[in-house]
Structures are given as structure tokens and as C-alpha cells.
C-alpha atoms as a PDB file:
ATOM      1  CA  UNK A   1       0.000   0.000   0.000  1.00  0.00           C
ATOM      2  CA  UNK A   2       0.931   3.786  -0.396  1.00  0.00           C
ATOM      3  CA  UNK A   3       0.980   6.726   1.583  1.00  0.00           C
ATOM      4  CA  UNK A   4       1.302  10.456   0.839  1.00  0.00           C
ATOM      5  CA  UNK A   5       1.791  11.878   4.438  1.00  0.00           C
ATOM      6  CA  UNK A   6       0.132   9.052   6.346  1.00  0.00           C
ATOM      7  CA  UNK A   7       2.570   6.428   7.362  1.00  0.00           C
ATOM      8  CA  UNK A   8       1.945   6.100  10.802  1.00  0.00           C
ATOM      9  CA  UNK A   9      -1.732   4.797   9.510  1.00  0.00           C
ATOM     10  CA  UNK A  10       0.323   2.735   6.661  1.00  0.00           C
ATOM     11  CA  UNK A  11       1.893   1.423   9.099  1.00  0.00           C
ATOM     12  CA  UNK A  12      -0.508   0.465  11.473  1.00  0.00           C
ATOM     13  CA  UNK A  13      -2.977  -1.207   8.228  1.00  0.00           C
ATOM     14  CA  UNK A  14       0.348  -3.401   7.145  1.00  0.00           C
ATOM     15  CA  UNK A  15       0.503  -4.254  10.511  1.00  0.00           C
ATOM     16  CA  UNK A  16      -2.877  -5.717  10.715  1.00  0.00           C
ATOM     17  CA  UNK A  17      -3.029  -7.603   7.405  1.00  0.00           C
ATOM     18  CA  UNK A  18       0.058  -8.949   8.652  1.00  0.00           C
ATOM     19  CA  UNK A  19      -1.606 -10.325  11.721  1.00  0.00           C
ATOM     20  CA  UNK A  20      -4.522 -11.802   9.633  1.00  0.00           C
ATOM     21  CA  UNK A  21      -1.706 -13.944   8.005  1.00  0.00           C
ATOM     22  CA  UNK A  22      -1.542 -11.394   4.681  1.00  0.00           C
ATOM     23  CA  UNK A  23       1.755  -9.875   3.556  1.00  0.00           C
ATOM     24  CA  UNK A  24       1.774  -6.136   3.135  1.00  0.00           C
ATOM     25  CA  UNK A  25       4.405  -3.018   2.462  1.00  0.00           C
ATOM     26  CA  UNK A  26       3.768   0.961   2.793  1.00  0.00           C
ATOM     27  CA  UNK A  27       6.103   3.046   1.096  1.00  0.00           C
ATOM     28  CA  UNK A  28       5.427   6.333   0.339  1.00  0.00           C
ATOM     29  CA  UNK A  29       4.063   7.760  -3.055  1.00  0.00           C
ATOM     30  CA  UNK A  30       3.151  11.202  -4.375  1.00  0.00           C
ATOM     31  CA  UNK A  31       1.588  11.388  -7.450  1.00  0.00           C
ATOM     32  CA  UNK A  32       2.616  15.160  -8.375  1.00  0.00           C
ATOM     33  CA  UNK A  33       6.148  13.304  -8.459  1.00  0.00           C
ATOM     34  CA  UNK A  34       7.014  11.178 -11.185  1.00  0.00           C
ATOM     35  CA  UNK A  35      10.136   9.702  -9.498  1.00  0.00           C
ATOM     36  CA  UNK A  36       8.369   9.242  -6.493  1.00  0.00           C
ATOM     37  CA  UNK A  37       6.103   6.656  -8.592  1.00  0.00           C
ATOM     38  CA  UNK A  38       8.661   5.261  -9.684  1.00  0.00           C
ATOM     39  CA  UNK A  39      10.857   4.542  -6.109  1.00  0.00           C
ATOM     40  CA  UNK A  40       7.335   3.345  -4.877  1.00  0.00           C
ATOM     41  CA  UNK A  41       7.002   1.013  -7.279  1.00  0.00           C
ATOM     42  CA  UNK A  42      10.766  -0.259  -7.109  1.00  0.00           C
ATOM     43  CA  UNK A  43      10.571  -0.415  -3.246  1.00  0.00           C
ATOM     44  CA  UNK A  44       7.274  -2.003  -3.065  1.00  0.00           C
ATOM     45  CA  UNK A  45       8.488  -5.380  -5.528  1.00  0.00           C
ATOM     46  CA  UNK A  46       6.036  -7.080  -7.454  1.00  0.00           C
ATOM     47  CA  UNK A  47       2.413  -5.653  -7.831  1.00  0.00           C
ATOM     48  CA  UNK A  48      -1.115  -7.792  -8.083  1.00  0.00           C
ATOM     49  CA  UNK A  49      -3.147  -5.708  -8.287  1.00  0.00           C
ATOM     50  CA  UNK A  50      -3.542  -1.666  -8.552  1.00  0.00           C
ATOM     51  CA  UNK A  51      -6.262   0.266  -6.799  1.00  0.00           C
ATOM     52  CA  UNK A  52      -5.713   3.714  -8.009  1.00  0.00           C
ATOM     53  CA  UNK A  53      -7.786   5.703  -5.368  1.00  0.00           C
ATOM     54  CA  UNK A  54      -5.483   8.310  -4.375  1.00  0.00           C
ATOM     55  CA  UNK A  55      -6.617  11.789  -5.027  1.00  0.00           C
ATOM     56  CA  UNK A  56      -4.847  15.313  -5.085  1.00  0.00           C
ATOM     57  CA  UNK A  57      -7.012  18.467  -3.323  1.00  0.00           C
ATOM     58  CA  UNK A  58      -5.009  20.779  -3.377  1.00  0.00           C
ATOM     59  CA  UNK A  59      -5.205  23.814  -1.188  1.00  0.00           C
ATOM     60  CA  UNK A  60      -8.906  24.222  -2.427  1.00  0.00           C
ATOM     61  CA  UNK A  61     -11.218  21.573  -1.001  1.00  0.00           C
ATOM     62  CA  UNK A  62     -14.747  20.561  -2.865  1.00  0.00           C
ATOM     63  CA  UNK A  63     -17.554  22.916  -2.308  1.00  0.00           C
ATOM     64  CA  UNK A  64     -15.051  25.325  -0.102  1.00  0.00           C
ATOM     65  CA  UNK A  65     -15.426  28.206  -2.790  1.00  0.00           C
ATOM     66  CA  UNK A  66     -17.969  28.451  -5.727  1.00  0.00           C
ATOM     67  CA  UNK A  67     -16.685  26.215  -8.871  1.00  0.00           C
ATOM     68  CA  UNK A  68     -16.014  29.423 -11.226  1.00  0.00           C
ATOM     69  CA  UNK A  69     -13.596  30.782  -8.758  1.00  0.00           C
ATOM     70  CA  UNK A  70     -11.046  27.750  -8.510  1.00  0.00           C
ATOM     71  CA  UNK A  71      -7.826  29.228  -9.919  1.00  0.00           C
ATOM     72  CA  UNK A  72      -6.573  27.572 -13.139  1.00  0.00           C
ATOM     73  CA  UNK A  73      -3.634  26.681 -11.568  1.00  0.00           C
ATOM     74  CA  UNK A  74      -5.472  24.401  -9.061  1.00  0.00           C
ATOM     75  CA  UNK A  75      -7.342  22.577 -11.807  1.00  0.00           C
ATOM     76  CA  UNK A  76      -4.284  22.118 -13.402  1.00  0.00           C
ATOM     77  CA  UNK A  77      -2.628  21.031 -10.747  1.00  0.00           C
ATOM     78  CA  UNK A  78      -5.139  18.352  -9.604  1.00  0.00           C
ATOM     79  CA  UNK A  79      -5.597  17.026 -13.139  1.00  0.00           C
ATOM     80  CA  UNK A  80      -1.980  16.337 -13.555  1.00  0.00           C
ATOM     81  CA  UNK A  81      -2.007  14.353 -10.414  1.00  0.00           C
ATOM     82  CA  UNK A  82      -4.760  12.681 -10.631  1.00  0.00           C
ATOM     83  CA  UNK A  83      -4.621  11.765 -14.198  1.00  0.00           C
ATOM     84  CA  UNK A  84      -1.213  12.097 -15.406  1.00  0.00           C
ATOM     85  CA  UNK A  85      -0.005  10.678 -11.908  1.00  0.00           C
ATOM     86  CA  UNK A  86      -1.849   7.548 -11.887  1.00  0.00           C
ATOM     87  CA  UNK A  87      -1.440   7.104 -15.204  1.00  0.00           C
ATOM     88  CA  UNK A  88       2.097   7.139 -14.610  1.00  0.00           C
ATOM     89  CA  UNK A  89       1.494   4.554 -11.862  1.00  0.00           C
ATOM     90  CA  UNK A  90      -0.085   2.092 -14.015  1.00  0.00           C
ATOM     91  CA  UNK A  91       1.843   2.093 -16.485  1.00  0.00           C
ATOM     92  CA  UNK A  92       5.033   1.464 -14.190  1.00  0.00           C
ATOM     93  CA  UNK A  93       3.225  -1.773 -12.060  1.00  0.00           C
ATOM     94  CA  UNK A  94       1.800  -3.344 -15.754  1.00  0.00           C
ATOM     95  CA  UNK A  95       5.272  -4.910 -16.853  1.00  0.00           C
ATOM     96  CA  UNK A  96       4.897  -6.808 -13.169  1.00  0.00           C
ATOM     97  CA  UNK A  97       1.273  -7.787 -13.500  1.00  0.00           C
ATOM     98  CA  UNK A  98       1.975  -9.423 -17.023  1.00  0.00           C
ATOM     99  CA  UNK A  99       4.609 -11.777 -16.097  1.00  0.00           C
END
């Protein structure tokens, strides 16, 4: 599993997979950083199966200011992470997944 700034609770869900007899990993991932997707993906080994749920915010949450006054940049922002980023991460776990 992945974490952007939560590896305490990473931490604590690898630890109880572990004690239901599963085998987990946390490493740390930020999709806004391409070589962080990759080092994730290198440190983590082998990959069954991808559940691409992270999502970038930003500094503007949902329904915090009207939709016609989020910045471009935000929008921007977000859609590179969240598309581009995962993306990104798919495309670096496939080779894995087909062997």
C-alpha cells in the first residue's frame, strides 16, 4: 500500500493484514512526483493488483469556494495528479502484472 503523508496509519494497516496472516508493504508515493512513482514502485516489488484511489485536493477543497472561482492553476494542478499521476502509476506496475 501507499501513503502520501500518512505512514503512521500505513503502518498500522500493514501491521494488521500482517496479523490476519496477509503480507503487506507501505512506502510512500506522491503522485505530483514522477520519481516518487517510480521509487514506490521499485521499493514495493512485485504488484497484483492496482487500486488507483489516491486523489490530489489541493489547497482548495470541494464545495469550499464556488466552482467558477477555482484558480486555473489548481485545476491544473489536480488534473496532472490525478490523471497524469496515476497514469504514470499504471503504467510502471503493468510490466509486473503481465509476467
Amino acid at each position: 500500500m501507499t501513503y502520501h503523508s500518512g505512514q503512521e496509519r500505513a503502518a498500522e494497516v500493514v501491521k494488521r493484514v500482517e496479523q490476519a496472516g496477509g503480507e503487506a508493504t507501505a512506502v510512500h508515493l506522491d503522485l505530483e512526483d514522477h520519481a516518487s512513482i517510480t521509487a514506490a514502485v521499485w521499493e514495493a516489488g512485485p504488484v497484483d493488483a492496482l487500486v488507483a484511489n489516491a486523489v490530489r485536493w489541493g489547497t482548495i477543497m470541494p464545495n469550499s469556494v464556488p466552482f467558477e472561482d477555482v484558480p486555473a492553476a489548481e485545476w491544473t494542478a489536480a488534473l496532472h495528479a490525478n490523471v497524469v499521476g496515476n497514469a504514470i502509476l499504471a503504467g510502471a506496475v503493468l510490466p509486473g502484472m503481465r509476467r
